[in-house]
PDB file of N, CA and C in Angstrom:
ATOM      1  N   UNK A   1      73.957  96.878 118.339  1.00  0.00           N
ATOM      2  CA  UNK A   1      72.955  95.839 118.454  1.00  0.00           C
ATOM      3  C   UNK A   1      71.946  96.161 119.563  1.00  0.00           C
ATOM      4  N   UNK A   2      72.321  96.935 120.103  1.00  0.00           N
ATOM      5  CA  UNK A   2      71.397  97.182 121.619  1.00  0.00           C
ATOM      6  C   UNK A   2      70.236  98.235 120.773  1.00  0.00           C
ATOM      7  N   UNK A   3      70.432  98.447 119.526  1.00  0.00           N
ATOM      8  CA  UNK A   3      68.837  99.328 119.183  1.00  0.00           C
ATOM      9  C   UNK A   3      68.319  98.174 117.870  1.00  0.00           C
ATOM     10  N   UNK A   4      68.592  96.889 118.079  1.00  0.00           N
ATOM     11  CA  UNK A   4      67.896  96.009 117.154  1.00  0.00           C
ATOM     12  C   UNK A   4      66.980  95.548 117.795  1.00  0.00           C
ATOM     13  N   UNK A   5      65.938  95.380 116.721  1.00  0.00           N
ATOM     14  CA  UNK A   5      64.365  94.854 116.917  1.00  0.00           C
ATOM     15  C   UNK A   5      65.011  93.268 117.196  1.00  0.00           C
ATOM     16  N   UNK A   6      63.923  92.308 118.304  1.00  0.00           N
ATOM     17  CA  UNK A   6      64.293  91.351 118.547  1.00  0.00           C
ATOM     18  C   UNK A   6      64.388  90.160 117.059  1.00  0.00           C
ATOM     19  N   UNK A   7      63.230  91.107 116.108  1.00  0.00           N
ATOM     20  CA  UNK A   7      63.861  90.312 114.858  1.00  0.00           C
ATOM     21  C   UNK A   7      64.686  90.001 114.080  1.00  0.00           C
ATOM     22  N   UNK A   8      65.370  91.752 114.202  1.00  0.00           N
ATOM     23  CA  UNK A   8      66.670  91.795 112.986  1.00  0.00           C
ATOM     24  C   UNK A   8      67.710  91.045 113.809  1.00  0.00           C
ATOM     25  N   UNK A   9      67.158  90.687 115.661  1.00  0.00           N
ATOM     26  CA  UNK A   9      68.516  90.387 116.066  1.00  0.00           C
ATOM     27  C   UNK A   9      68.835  88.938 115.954  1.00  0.00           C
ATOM     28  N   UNK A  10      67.648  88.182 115.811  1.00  0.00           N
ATOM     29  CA  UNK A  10      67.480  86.656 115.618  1.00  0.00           C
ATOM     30  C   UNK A  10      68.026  86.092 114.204  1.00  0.00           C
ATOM     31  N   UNK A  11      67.839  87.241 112.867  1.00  0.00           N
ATOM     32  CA  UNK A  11      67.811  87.192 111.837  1.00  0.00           C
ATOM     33  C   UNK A  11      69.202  87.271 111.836  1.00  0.00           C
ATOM     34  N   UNK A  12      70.062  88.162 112.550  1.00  0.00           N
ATOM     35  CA  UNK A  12      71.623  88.166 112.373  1.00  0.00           C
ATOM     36  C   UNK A  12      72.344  86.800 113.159  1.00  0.00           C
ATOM     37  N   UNK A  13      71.704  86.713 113.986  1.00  0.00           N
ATOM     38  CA  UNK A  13      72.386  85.127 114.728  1.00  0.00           C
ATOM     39  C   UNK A  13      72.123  84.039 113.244  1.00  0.00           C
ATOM     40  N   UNK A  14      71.235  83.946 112.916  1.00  0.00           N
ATOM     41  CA  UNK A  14      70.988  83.017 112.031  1.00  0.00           C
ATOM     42  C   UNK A  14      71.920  83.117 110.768  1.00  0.00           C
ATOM     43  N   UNK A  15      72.355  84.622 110.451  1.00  0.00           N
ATOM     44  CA  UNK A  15      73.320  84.072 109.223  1.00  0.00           C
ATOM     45  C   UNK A  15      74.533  84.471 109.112  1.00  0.00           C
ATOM     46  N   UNK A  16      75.093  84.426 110.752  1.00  0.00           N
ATOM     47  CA  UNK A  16      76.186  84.415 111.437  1.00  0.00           C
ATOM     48  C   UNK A  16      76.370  82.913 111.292  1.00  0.00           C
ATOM     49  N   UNK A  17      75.410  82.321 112.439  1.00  0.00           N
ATOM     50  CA  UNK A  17      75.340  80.831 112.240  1.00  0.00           C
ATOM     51  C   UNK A  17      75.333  80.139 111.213  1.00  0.00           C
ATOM     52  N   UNK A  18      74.812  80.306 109.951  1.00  0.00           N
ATOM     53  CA  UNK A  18      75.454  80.195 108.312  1.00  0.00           C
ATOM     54  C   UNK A  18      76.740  80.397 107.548  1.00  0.00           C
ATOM     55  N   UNK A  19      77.520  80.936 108.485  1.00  0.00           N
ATOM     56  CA  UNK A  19      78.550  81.452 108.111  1.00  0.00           C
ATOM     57  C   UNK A  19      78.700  83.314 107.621  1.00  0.00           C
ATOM     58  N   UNK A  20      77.876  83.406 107.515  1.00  0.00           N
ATOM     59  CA  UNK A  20      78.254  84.733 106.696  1.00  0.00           C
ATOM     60  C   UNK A  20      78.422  85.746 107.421  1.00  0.00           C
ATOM     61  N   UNK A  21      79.536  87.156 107.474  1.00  0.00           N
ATOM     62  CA  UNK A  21      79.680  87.808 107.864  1.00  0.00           C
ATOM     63  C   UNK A  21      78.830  88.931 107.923  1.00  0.00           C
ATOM     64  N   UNK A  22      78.130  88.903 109.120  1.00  0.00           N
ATOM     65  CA  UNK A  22      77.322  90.134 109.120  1.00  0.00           C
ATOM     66  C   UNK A  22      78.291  91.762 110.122  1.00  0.00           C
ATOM     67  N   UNK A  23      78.418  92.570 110.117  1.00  0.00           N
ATOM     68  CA  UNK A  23      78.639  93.714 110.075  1.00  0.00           C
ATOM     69  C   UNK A  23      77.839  94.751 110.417  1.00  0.00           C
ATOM     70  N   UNK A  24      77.890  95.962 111.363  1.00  0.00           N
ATOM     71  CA  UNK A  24      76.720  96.878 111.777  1.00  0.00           C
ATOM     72  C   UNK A  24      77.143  97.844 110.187  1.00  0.00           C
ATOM     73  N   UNK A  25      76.569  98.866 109.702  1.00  0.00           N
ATOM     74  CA  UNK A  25      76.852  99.553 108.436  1.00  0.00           C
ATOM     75  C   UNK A  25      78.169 100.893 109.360  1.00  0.00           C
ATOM     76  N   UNK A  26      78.064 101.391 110.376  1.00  0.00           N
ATOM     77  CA  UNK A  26      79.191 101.867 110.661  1.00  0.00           C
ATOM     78  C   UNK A  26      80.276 101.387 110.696  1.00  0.00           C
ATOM     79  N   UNK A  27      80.853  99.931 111.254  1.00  0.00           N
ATOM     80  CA  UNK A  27      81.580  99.494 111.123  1.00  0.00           C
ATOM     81  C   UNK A  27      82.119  98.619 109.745  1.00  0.00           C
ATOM     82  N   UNK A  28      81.250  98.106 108.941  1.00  0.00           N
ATOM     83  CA  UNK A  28      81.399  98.507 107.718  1.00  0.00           C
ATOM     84  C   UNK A  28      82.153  99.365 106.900  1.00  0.00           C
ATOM     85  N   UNK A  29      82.139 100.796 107.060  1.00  0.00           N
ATOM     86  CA  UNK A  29      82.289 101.716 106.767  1.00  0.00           C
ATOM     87  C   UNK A  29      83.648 102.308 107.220  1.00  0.00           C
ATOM     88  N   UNK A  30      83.737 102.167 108.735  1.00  0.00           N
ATOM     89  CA  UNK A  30      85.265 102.653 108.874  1.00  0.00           C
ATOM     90  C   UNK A  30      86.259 101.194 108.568  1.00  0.00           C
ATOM     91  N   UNK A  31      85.850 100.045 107.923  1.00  0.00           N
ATOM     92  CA  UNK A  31      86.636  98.776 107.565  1.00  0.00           C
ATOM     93  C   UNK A  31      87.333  99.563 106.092  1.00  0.00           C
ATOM     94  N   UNK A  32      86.574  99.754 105.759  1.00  0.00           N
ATOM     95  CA  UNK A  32      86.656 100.165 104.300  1.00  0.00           C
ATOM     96  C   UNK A  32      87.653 101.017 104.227  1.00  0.00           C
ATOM     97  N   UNK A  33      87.292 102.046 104.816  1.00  0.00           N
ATOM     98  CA  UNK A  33      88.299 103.163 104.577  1.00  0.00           C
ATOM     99  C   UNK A  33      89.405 102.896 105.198  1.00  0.00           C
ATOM    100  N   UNK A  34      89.616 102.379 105.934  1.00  0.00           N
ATOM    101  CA  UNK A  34      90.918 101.770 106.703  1.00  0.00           C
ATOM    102  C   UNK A  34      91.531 100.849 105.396  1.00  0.00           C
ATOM    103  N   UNK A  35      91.060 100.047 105.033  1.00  0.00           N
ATOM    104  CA  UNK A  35      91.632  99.299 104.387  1.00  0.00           C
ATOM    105  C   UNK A  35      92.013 100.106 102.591  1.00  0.00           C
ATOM    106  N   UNK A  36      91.374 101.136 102.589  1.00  0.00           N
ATOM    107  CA  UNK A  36      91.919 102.034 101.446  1.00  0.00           C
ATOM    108  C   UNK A  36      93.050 102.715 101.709  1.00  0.00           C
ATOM    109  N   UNK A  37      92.674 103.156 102.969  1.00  0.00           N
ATOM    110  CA  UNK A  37      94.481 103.924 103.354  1.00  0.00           C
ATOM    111  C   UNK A  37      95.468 102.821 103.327  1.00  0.00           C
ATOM    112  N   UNK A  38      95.396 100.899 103.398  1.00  0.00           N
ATOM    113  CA  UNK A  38      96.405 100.596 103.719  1.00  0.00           C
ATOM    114  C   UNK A  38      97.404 100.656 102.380  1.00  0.00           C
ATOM    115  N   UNK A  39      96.663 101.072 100.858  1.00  0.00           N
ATOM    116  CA  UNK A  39      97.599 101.459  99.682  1.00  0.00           C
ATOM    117  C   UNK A  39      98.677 101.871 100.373  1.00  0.00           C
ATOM    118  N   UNK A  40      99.770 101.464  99.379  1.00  0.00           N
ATOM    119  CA  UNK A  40     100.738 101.365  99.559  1.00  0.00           C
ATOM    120  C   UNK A  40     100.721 102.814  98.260  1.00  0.00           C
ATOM    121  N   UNK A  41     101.479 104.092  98.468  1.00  0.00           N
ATOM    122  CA  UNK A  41     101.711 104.578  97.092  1.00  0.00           C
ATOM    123  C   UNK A  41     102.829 104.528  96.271  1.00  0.00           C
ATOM    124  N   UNK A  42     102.781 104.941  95.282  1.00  0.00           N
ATOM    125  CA  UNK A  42     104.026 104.948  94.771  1.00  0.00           C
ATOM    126  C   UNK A  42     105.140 105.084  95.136  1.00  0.00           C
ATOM    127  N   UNK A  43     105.650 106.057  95.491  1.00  0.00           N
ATOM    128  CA  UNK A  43     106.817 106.632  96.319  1.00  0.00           C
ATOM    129  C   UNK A  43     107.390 105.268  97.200  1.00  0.00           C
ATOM    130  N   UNK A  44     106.115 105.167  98.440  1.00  0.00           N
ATOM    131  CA  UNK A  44     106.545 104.046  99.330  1.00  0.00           C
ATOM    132  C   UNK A  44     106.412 102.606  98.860  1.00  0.00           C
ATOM    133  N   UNK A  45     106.015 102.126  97.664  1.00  0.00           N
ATOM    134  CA  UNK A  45     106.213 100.959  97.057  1.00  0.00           C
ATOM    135  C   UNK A  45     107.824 101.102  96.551  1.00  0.00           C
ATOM    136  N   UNK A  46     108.210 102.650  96.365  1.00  0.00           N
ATOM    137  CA  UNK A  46     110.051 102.357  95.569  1.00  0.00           C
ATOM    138  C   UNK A  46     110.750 102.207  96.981  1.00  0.00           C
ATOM    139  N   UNK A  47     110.457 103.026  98.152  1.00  0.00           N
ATOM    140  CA  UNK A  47     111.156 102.492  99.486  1.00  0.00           C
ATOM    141  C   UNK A  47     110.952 101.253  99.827  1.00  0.00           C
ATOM    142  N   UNK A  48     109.879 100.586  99.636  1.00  0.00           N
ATOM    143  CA  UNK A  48     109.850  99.497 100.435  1.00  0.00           C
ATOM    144  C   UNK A  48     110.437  98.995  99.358  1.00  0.00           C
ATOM    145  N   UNK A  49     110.935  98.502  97.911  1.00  0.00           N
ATOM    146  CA  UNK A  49     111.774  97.713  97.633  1.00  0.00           C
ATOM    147  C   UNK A  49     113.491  97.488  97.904  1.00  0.00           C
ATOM    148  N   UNK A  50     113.424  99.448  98.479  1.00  0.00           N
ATOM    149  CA  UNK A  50     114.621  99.319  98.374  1.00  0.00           C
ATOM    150  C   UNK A  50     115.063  98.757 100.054  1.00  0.00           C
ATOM    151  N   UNK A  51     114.009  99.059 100.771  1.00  0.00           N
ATOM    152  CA  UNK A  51     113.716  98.037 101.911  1.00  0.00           C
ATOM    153  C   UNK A  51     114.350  96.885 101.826  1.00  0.00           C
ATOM    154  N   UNK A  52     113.518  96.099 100.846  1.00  0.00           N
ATOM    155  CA  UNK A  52     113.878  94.553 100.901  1.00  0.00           C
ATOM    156  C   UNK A  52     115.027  94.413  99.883  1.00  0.00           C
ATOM    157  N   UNK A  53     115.877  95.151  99.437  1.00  0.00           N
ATOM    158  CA  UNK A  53     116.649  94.516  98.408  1.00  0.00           C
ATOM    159  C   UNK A  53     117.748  94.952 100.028  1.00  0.00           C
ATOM    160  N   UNK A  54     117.743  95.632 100.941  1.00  0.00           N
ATOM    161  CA  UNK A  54     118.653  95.896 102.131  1.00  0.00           C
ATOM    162  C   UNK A  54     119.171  96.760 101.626  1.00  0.00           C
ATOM    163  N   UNK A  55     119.179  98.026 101.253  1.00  0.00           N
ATOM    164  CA  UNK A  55     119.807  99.027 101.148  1.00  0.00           C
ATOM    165  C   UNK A  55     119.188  99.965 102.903  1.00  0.00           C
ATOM    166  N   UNK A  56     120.214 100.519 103.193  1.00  0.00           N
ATOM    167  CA  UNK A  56     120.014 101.303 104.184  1.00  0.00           C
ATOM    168  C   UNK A  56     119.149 102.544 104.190  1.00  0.00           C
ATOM    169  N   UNK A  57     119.010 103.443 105.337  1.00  0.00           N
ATOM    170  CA  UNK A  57     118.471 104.601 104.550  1.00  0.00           C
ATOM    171  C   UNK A  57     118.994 105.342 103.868  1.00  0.00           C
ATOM    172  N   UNK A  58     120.414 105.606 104.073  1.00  0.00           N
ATOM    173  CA  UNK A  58     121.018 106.627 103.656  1.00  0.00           C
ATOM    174  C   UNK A  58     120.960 106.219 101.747  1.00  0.00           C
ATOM    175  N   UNK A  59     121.099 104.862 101.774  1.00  0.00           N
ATOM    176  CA  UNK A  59     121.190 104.125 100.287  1.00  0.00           C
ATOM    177  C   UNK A  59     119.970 104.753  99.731  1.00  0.00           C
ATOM    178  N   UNK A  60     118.408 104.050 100.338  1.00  0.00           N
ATOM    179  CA  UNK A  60     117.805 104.821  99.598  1.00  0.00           C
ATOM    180  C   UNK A  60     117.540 106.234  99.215  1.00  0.00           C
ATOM    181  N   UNK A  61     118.384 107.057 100.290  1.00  0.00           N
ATOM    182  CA  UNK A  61     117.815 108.097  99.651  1.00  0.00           C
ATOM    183  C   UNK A  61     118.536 108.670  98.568  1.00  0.00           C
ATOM    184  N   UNK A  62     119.792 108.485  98.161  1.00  0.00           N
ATOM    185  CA  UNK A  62     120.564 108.570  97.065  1.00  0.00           C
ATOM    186  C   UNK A  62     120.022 107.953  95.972  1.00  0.00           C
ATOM    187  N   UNK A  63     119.135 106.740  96.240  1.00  0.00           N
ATOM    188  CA  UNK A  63     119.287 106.410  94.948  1.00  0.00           C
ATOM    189  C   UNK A  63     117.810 106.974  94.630  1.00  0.00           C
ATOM    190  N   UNK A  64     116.837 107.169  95.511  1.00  0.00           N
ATOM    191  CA  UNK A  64     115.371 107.316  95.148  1.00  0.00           C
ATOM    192  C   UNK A  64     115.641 109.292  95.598  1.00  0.00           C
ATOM    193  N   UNK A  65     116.660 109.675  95.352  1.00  0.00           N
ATOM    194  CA  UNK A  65     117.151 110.981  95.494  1.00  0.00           C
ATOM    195  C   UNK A  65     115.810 111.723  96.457  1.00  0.00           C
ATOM    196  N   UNK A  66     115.770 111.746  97.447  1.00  0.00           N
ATOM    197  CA  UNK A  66     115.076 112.335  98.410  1.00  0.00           C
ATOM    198  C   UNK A  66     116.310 112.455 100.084  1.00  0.00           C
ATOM    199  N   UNK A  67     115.932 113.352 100.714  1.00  0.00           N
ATOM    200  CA  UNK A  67     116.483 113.850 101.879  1.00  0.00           C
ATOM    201  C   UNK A  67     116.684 111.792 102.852  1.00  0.00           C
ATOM    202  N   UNK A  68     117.444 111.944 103.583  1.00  0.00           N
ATOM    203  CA  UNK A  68     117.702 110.690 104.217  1.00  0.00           C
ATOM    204  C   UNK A  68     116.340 110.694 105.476  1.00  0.00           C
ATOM    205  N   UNK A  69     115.947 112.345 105.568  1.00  0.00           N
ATOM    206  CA  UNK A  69     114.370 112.243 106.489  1.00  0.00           C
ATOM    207  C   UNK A  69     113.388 112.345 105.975  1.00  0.00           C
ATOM    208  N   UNK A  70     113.076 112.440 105.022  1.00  0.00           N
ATOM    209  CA  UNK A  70     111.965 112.162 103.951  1.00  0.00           C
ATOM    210  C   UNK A  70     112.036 110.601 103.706  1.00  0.00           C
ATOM    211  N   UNK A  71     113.069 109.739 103.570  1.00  0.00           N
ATOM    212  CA  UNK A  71     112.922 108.363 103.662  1.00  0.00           C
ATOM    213  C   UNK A  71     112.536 107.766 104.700  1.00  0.00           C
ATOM    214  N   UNK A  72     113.047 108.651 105.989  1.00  0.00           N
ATOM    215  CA  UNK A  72     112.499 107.762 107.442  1.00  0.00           C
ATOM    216  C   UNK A  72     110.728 108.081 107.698  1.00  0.00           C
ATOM    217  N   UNK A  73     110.559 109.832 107.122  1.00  0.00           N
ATOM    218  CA  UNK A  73     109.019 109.456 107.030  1.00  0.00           C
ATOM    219  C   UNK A  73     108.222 108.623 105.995  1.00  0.00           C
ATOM    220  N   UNK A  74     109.015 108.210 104.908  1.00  0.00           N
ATOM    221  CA  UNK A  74     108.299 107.322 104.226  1.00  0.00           C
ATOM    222  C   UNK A  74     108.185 105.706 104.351  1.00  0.00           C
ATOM    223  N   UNK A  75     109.269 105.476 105.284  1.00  0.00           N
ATOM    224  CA  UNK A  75     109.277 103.840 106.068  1.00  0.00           C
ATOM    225  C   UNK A  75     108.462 104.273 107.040  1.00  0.00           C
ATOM    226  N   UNK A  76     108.255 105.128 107.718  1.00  0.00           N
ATOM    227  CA  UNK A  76     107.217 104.901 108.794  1.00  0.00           C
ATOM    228  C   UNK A  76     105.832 104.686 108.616  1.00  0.00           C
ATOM    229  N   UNK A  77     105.743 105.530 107.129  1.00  0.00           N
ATOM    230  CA  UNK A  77     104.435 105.145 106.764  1.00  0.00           C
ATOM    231  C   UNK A  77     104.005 104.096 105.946  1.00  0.00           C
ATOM    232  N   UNK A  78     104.995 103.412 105.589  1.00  0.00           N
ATOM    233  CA  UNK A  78     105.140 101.993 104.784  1.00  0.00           C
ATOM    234  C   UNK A  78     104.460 101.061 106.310  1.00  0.00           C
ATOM    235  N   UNK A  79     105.553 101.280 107.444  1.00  0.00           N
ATOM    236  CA  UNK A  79     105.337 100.620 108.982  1.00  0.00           C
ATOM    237  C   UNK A  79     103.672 100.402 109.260  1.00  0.00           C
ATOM    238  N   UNK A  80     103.445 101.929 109.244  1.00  0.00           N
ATOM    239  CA  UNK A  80     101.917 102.125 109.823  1.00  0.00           C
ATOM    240  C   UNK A  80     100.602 100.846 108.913  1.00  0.00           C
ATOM    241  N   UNK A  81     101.017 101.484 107.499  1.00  0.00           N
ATOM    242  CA  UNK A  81     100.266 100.693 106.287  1.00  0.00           C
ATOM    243  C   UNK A  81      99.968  99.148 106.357  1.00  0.00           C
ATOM    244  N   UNK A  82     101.351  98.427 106.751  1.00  0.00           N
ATOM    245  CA  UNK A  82     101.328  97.250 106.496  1.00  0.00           C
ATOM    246  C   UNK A  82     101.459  96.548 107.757  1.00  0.00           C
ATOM    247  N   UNK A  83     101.273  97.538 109.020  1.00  0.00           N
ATOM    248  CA  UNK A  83     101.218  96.994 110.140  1.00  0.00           C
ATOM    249  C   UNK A  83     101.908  96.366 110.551  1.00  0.00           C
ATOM    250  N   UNK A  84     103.991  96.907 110.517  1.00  0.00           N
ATOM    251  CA  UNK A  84     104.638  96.078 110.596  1.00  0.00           C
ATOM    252  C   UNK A  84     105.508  97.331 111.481  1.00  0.00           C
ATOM    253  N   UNK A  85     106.067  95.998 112.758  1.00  0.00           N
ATOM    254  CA  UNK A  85     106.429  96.736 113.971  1.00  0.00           C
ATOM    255  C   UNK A  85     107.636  97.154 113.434  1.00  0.00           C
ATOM    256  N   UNK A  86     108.356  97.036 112.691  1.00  0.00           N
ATOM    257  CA  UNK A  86     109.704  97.540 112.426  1.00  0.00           C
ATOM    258  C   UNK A  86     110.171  97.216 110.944  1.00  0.00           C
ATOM    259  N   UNK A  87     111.372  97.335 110.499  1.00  0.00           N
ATOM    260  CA  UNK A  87     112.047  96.932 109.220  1.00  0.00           C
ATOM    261  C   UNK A  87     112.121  95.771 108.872  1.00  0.00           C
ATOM    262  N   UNK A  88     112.055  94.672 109.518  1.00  0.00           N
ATOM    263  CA  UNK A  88     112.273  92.978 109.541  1.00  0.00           C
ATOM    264  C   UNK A  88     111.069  92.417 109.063  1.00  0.00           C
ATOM    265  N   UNK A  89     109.596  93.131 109.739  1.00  0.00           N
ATOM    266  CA  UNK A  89     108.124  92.865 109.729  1.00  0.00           C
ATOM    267  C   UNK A  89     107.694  93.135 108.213  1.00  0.00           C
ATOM    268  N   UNK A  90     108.224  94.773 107.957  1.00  0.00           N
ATOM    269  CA  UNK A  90     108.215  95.436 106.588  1.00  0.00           C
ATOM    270  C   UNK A  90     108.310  94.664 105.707  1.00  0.00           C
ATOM    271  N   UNK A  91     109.832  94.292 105.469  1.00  0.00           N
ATOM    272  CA  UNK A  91     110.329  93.609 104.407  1.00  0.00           C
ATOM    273  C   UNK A  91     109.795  92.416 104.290  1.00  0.00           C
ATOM    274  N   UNK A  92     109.398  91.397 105.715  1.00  0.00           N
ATOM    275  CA  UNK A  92     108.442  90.165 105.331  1.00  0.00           C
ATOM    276  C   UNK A  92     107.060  90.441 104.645  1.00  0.00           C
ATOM    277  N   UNK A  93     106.497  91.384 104.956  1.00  0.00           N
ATOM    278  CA  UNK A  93     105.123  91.789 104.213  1.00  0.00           C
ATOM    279  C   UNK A  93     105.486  92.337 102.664  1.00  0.00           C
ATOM    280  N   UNK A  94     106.601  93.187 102.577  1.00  0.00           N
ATOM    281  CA  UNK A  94     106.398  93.576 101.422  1.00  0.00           C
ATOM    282  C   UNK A  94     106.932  92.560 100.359  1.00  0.00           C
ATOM    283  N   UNK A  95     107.990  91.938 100.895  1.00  0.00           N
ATOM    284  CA  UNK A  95     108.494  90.814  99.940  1.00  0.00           C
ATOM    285  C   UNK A  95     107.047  90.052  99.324  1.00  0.00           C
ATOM    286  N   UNK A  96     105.675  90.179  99.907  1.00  0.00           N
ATOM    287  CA  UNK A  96     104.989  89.089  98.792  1.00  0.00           C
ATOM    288  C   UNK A  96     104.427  90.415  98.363  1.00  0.00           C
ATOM    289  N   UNK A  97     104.378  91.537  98.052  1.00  0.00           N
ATOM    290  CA  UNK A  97     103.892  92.465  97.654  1.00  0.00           C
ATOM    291  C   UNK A  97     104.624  92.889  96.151  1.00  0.00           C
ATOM    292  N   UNK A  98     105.852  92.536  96.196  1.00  0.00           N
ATOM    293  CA  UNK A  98     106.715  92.875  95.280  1.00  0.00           C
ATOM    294  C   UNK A  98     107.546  91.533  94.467  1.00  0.00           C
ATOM    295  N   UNK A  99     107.679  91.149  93.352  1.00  0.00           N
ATOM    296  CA  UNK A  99     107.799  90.046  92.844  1.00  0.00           C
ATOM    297  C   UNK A  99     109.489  90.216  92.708  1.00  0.00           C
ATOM    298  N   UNK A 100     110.003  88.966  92.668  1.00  0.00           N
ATOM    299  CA  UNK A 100     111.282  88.689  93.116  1.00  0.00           C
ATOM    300  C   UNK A 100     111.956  89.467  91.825  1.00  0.00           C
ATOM    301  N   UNK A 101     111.563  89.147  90.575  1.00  0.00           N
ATOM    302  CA  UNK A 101     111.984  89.976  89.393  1.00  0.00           C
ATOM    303  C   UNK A 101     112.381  90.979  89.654  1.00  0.00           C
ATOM    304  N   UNK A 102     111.563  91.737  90.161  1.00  0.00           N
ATOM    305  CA  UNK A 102     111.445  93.523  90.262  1.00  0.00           C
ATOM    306  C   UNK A 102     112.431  93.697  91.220  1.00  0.00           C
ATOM    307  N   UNK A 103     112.598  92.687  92.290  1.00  0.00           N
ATOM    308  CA  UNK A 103     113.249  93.009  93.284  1.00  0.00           C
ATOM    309  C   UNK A 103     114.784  92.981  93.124  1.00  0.00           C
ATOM    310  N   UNK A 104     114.683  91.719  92.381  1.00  0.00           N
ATOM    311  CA  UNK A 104     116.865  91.721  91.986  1.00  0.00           C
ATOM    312  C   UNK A 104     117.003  92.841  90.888  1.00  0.00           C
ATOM    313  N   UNK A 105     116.199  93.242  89.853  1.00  0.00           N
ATOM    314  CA  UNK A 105     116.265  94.422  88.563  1.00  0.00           C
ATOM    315  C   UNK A 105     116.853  95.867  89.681  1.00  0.00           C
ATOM    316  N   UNK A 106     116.137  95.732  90.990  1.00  0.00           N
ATOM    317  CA  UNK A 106     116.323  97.284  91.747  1.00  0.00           C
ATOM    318  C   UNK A 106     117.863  97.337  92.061  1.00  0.00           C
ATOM    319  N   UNK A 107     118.793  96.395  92.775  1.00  0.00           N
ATOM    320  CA  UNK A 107     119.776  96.138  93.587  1.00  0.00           C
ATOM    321  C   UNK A 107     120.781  96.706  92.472  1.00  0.00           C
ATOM    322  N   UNK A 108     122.266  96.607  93.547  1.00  0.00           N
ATOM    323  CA  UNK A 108     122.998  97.172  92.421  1.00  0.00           C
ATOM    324  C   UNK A 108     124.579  96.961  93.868  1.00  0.00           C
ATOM    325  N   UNK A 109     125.602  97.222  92.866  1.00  0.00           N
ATOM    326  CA  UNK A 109     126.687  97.008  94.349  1.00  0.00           C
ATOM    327  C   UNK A 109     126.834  96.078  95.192  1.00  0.00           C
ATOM    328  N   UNK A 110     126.982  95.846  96.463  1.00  0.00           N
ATOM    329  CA  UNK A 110     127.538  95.302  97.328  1.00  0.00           C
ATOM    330  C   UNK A 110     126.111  94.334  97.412  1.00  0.00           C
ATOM    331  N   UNK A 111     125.032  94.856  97.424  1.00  0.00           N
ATOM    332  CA  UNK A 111     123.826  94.038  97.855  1.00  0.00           C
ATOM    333  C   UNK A 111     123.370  93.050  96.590  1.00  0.00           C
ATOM    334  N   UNK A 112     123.844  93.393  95.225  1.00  0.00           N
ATOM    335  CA  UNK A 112     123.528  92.799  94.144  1.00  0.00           C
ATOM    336  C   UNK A 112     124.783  90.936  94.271  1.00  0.00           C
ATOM    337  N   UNK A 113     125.393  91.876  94.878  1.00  0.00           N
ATOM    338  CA  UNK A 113     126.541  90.828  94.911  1.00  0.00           C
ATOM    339  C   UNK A 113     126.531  90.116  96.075  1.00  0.00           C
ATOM    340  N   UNK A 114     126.139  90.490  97.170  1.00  0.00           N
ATOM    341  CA  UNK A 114     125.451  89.704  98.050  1.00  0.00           C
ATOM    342  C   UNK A 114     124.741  88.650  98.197  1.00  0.00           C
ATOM    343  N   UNK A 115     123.522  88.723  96.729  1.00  0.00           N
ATOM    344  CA  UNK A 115     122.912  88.040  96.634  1.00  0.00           C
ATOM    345  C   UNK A 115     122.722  87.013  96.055  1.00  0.00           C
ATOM    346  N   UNK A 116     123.791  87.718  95.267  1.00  0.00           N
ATOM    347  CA  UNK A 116     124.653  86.440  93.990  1.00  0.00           C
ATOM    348  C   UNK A 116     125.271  85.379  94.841  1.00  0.00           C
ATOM    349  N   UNK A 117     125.630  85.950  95.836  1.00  0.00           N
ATOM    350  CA  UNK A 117     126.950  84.459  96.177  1.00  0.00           C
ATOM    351  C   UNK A 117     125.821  83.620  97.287  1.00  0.00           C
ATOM    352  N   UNK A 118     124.404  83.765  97.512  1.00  0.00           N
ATOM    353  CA  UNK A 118     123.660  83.446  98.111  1.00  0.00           C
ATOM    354  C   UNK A 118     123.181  82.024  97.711  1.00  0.00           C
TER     355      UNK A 118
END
């Protein structure tokens, strides 16, 4: 704002003061792309269910057959994505991400039955 003409700068108070979100076009720009990386991909949409259905890591990685450290880098980047300080944060964000259907269809064992007597 410090290289706006005193017009464009009056003109942005005014439809600030309207409500509307005004934005410089750089910042704009890195919003955007930030908010494209926060996709979730495939891979880490099957961890994070198996996230919230409570399977451990070691669980998921047996069942989503990947290394047990290939799962911890893929919760971390689930973490980073959804801006959640830990596993507790995760699973509250992803639970509205993932519909309850999908979520009891994943479970299986001790956690299926868990949830049953719930």
């Amino acid at each position: 704002m410090k290289e706006a003409e005193p017009a464009q700068l009056w003109d942005t108070v005014r439809r600030v003061f309207a409500g509307e979100l005004v934005l410089p076009p750089g910042v704009s720009d890195k919003l955007s792309a930030c908010m494209a990386q926060s996709e979730l991909s495939q891979r880490e949409m099957q961890v994070l269910r198996q996230l919230c259905a409570g399977d451990s890591n070691k669980e998921i990685a047996q069942k989503v057959y990947l290394s047990e450290s290939t799962v911890k880098f893929y919760i971390k980047n689930v973490y980073k994505k959804l801006g959640a300080a830990g596993r507790t944060a995760a699973v509250a964000s992803g639970a509205a991400r993932i519909s309850k259907d999908h979520l009891t269809s994943q479970g299986s064992g001790k956690n299926a039955a868990a949830r049953s007597k719930r």
